[in-house]
N, C-alpha and C. Protein backbone atom coordinates (compact mmCIF):
# COMPACT_ATOMS: atom_id res chain seq x y z
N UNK A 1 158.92 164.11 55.83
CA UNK A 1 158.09 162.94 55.63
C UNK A 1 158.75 162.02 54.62
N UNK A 2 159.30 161.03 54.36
CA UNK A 2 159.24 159.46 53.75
C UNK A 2 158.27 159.13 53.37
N UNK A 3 158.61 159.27 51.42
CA UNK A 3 157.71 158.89 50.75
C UNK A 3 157.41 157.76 50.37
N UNK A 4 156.26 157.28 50.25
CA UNK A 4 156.29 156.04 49.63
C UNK A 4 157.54 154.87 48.86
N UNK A 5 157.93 155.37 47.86
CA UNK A 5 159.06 154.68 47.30
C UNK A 5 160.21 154.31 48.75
N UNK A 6 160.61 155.30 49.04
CA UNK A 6 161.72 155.16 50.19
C UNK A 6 161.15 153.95 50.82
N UNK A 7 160.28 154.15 51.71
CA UNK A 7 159.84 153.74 52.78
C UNK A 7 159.71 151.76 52.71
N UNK A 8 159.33 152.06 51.07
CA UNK A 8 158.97 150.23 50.57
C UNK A 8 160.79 149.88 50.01
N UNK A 9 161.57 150.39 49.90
CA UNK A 9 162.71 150.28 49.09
C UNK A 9 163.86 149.97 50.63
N UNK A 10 163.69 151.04 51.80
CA UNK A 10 164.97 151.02 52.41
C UNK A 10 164.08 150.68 53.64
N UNK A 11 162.90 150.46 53.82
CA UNK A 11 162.63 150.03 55.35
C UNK A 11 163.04 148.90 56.40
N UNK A 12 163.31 147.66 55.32
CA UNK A 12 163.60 146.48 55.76
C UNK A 12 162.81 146.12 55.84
N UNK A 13 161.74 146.29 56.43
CA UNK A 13 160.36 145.69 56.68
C UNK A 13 160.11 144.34 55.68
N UNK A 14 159.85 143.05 56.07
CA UNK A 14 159.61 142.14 55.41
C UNK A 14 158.00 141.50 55.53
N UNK A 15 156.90 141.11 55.29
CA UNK A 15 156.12 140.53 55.48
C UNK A 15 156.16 138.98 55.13
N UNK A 16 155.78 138.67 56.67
CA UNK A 16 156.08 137.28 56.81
C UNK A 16 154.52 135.74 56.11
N UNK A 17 153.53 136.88 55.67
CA UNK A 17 152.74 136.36 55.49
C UNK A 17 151.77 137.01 54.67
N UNK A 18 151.52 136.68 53.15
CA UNK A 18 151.09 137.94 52.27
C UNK A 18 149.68 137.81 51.69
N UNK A 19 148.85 137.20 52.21
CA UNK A 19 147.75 137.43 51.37
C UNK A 19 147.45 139.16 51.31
N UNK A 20 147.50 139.91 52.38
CA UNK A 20 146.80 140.97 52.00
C UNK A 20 147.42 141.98 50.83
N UNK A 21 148.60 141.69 50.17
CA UNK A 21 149.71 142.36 49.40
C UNK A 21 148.51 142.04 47.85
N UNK A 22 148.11 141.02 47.57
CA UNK A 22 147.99 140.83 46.79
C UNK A 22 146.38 141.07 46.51
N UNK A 23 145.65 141.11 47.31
CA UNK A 23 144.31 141.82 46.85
C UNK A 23 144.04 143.04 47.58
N UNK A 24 142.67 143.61 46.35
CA UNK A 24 141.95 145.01 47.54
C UNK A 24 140.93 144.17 48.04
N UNK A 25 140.95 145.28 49.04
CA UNK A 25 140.26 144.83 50.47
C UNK A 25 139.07 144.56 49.69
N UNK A 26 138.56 143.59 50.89
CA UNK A 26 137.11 142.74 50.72
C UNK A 26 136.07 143.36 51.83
N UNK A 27 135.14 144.04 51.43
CA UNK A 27 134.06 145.09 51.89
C UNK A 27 133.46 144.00 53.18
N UNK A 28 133.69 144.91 54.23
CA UNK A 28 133.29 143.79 55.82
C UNK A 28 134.34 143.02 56.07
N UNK A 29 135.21 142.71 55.18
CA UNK A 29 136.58 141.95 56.26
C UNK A 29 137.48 143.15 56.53
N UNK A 30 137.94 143.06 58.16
CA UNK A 30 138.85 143.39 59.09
C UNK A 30 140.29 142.69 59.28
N UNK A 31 141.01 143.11 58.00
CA UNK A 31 142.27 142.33 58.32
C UNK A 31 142.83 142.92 59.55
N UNK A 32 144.03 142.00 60.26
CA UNK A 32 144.39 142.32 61.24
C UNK A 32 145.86 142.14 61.18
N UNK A 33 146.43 143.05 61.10
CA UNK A 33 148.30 143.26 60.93
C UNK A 33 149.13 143.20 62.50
N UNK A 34 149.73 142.28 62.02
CA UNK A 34 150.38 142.04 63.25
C UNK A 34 152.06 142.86 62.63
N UNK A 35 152.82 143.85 63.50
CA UNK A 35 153.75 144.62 63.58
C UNK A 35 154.42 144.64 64.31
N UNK A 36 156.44 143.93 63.77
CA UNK A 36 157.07 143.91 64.92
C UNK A 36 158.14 144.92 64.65
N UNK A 37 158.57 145.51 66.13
CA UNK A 37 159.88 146.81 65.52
C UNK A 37 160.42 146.55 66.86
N UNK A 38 161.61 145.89 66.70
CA UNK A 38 162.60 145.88 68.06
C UNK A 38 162.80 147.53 68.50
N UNK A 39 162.65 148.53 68.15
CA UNK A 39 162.52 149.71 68.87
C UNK A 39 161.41 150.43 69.74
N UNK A 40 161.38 151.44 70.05
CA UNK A 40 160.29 151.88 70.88
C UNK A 40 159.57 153.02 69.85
N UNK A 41 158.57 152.64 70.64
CA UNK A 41 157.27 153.95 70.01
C UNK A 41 157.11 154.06 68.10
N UNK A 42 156.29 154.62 68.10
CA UNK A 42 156.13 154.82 66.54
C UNK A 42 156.76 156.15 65.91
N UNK A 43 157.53 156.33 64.99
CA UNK A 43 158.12 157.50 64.27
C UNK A 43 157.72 157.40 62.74
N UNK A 44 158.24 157.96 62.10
CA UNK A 44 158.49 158.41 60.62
C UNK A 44 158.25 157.26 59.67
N UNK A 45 158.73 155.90 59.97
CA UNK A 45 158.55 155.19 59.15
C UNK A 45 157.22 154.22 59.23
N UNK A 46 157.08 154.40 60.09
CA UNK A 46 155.24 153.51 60.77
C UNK A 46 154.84 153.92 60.35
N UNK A 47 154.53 155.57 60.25
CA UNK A 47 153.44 156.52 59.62
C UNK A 47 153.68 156.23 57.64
N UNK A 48 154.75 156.10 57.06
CA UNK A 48 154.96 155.48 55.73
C UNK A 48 154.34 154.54 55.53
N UNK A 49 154.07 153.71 57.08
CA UNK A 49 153.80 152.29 56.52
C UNK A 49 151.72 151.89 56.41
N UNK A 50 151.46 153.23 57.49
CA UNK A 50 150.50 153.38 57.55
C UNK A 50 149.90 154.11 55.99
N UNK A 51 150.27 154.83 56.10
CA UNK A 51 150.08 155.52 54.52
C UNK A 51 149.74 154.82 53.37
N UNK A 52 151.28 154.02 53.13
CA UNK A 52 151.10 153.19 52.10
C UNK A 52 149.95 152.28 52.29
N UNK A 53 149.21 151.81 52.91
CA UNK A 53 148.38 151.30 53.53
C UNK A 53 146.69 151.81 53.05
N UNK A 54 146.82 152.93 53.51
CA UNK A 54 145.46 153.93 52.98
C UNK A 54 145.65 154.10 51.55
N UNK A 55 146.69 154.33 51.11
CA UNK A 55 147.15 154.56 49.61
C UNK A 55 146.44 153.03 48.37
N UNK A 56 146.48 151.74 49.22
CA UNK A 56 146.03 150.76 48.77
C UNK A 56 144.78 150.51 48.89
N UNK A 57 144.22 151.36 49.55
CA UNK A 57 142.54 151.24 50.65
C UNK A 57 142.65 150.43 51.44
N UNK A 58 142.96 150.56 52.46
CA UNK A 58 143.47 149.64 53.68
C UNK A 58 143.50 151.04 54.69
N UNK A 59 142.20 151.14 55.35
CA UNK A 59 142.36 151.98 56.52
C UNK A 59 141.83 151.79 58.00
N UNK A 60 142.88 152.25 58.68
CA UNK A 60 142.94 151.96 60.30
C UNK A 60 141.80 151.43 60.66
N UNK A 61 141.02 150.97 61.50
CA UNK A 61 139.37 150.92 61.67
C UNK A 61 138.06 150.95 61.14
N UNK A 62 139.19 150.59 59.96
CA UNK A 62 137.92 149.91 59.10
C UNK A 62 137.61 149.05 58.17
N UNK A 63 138.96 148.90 57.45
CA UNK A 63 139.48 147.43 56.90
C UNK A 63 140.78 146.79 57.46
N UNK A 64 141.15 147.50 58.13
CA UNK A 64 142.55 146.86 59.14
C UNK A 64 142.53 147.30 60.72
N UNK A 65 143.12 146.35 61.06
CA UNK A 65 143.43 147.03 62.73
C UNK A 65 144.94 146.06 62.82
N UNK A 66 145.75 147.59 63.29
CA UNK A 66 147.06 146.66 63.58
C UNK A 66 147.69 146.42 64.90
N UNK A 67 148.39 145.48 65.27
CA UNK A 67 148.75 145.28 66.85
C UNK A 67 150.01 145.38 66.33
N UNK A 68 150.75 146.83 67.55
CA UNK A 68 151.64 146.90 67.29
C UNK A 68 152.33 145.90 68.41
N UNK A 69 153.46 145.86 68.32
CA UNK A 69 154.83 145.01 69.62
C UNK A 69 156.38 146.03 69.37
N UNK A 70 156.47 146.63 70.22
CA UNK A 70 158.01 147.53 70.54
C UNK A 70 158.66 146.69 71.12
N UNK A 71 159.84 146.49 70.94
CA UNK A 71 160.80 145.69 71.62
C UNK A 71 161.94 146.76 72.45
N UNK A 72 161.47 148.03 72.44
CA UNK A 72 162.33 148.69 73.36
C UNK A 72 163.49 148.91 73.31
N UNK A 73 164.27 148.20 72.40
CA UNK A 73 165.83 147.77 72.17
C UNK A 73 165.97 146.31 73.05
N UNK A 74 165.23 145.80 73.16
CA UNK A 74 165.11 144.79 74.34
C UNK A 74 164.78 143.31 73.30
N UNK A 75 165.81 142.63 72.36
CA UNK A 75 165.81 141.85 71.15
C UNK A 75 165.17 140.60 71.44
N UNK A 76 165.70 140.29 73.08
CA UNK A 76 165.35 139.01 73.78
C UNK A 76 163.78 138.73 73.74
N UNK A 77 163.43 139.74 73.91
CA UNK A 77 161.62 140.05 74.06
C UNK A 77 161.39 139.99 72.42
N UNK A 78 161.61 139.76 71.48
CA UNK A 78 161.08 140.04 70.03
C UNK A 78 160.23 138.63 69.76
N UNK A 79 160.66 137.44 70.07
CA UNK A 79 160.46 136.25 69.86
C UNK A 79 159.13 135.82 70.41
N UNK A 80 159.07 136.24 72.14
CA UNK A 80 157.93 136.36 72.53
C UNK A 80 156.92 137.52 72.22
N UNK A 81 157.15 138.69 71.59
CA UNK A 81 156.40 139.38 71.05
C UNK A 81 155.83 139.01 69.78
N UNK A 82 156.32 138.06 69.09
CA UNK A 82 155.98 137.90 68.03
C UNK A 82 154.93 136.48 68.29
N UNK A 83 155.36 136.15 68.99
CA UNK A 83 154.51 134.24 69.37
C UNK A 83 153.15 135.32 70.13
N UNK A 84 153.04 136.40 70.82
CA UNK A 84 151.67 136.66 70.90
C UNK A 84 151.10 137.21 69.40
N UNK A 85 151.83 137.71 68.30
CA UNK A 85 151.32 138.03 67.13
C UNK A 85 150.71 136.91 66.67
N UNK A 86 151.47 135.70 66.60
CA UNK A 86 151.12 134.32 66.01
C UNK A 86 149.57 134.11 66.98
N UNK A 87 149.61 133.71 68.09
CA UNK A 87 148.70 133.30 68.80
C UNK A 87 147.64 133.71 68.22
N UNK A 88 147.45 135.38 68.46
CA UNK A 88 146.58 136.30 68.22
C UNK A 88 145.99 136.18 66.62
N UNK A 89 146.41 135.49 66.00
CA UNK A 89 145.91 134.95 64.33
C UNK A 89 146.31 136.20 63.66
N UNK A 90 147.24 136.93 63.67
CA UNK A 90 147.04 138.04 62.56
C UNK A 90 147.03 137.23 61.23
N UNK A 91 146.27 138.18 60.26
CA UNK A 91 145.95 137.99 58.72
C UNK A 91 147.80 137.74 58.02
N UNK A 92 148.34 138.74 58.70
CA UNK A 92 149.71 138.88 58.53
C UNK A 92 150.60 139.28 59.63
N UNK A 93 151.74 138.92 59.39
CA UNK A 93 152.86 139.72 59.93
C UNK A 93 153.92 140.66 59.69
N UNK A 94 153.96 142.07 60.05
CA UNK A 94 155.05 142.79 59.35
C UNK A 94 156.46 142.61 60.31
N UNK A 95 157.78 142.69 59.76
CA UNK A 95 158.82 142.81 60.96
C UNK A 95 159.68 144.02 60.11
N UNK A 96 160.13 144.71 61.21
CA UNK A 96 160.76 145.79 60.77
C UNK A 96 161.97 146.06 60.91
N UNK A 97 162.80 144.88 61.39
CA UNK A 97 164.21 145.29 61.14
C UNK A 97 164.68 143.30 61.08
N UNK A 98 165.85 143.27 60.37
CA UNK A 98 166.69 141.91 60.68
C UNK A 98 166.44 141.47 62.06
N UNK A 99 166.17 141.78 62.92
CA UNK A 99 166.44 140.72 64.16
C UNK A 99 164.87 140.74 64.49
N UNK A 100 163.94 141.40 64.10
CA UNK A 100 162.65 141.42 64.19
C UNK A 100 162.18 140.44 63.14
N UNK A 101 162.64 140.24 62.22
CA UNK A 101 162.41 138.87 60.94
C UNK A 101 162.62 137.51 61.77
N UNK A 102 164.00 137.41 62.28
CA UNK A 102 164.52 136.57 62.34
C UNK A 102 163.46 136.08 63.43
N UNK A 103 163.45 136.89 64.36
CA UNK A 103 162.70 136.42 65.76
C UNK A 103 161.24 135.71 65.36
N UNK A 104 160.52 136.33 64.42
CA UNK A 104 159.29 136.06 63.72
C UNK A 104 159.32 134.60 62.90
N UNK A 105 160.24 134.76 61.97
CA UNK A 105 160.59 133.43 61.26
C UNK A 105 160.83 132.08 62.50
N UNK A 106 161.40 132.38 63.17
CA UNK A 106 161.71 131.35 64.52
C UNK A 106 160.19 130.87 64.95
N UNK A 107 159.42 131.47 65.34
CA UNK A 107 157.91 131.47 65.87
C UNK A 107 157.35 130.74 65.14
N UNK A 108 156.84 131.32 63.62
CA UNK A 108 156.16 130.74 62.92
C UNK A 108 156.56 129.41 62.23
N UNK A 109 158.12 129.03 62.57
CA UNK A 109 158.38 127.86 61.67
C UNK A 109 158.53 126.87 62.38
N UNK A 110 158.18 127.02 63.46
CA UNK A 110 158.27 125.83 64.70
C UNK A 110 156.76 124.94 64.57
């Protein structure tokens, strides 16, 4: 398991949009995390990211719900995965690798 420290230090993971970093949750709001990972399926470091998450009081279904987007290895698709994140209003956006930023930053700065 990837502990906390690691996980915030070597993930890459950037958030493209931070109100929720900076306060605890507000009792009855449902933030909604929008999550991009040009790879497939969830492993080792999602579950870090989830963690750190509960660790802040921020839990699954009940002060957050997150939409994930896999890009499969499939990079072309990141851009449009991310413009349904945008659409979809997340509170935020997480991206989880360099070309998952980049694709995100493209979306939102248009």
């Amino acid at each position: 398991m990837i502990d906390r420290r690691m996980f915030l230090a070597g993930a890459g993971a950037v958030v493209l949009a931070a109100p929720l970093a900076a306060e605890a949750p507000q009792a009855g709001k449902i933030y909604r995390i929008g999550f991009l990972n040009p790879r497939s399926g969830q492993n080792e470091w999602d579950e870090a990211f989830r963690q750190t998450l509960r660790e802040l009081g921020y839990v699954e279904g009940r002060s957050i719900t997150i939409e994930y987007r896999w890009g499969a290895g499939n990079e072309e698709r990141l851009a449009e995965m991310a413009a349904e994140l945008v659409q979809l209003k997340m509170d935020i956006i997480v991206a989880a690798a360099t070309v998952a930023i980049q694709a995100a930053r493209q979306v939102i700065l248009r």
